[in-house]
C-alpha atoms as a PDB file:
ATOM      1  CA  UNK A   1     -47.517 159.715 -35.135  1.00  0.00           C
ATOM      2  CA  UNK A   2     -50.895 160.135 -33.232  1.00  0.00           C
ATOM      3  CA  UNK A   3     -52.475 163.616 -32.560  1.00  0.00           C
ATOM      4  CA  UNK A   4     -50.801 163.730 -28.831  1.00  0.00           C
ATOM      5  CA  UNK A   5     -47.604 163.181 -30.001  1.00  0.00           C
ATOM      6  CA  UNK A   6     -47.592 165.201 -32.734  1.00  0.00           C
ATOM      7  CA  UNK A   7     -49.158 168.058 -30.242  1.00  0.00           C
ATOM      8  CA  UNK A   8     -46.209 167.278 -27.842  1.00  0.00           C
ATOM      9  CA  UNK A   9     -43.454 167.896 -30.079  1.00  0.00           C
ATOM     10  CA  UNK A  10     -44.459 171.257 -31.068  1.00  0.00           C
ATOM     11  CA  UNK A  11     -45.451 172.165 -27.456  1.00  0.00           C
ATOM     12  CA  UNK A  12     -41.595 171.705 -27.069  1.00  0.00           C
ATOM     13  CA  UNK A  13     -40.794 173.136 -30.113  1.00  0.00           C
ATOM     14  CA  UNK A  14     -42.718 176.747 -29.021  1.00  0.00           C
ATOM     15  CA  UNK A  15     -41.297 176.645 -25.410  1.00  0.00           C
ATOM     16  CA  UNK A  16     -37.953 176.218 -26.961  1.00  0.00           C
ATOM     17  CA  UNK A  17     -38.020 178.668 -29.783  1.00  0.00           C
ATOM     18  CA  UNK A  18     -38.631 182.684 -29.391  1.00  0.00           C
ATOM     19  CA  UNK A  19     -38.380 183.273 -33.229  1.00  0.00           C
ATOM     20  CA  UNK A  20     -39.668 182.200 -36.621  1.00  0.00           C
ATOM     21  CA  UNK A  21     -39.572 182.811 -39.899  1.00  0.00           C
ATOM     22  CA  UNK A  22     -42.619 183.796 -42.302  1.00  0.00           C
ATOM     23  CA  UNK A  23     -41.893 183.447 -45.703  1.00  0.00           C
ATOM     24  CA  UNK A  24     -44.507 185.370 -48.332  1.00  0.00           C
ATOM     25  CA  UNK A  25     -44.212 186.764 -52.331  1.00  0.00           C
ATOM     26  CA  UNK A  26     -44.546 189.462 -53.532  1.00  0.00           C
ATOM     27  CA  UNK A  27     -44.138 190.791 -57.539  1.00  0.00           C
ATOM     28  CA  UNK A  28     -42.734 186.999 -57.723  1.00  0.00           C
ATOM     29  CA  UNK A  29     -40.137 187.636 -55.160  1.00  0.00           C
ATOM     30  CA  UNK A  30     -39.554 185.974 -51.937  1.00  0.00           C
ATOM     31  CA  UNK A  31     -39.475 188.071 -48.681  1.00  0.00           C
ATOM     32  CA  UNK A  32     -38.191 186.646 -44.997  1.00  0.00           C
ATOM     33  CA  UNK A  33     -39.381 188.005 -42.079  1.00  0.00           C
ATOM     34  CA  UNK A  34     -38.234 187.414 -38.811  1.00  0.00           C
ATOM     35  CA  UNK A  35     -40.651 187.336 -35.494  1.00  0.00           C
ATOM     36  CA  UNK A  36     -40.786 186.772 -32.286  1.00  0.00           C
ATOM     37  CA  UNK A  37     -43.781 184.709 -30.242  1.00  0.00           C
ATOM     38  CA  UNK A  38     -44.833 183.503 -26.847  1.00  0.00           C
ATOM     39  CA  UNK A  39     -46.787 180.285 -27.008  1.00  0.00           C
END
C-alpha cells in the first residue's frame, strides 16, 4: 500500500469510529480503557 492509501483508509476508519481502546501495564497487569475522539 502507498502512503495515500494507507492515509485513506484510516481517514475512514476515524470518521467511522467514535471510540477506541488504549491498552497500557501496570504492576505487570493489563488495563483497557475506553475513549472517545473526533478526528
Amino acid at each position: 500500500m502507498q502512503r495515500e492509501e494507507i492515509e485513506a483508509v484510516l481517514r475512514e476508519l476515524f470518521a467511522a469510529q467514535r471510540l477506541a481502546v488504549l491498552s497500557t501495564q501496570q504492576g505487570g497487569r493489563p488495563y483497557g480503557s475506553l475513549v472517545g475522539f473526533d478526528a
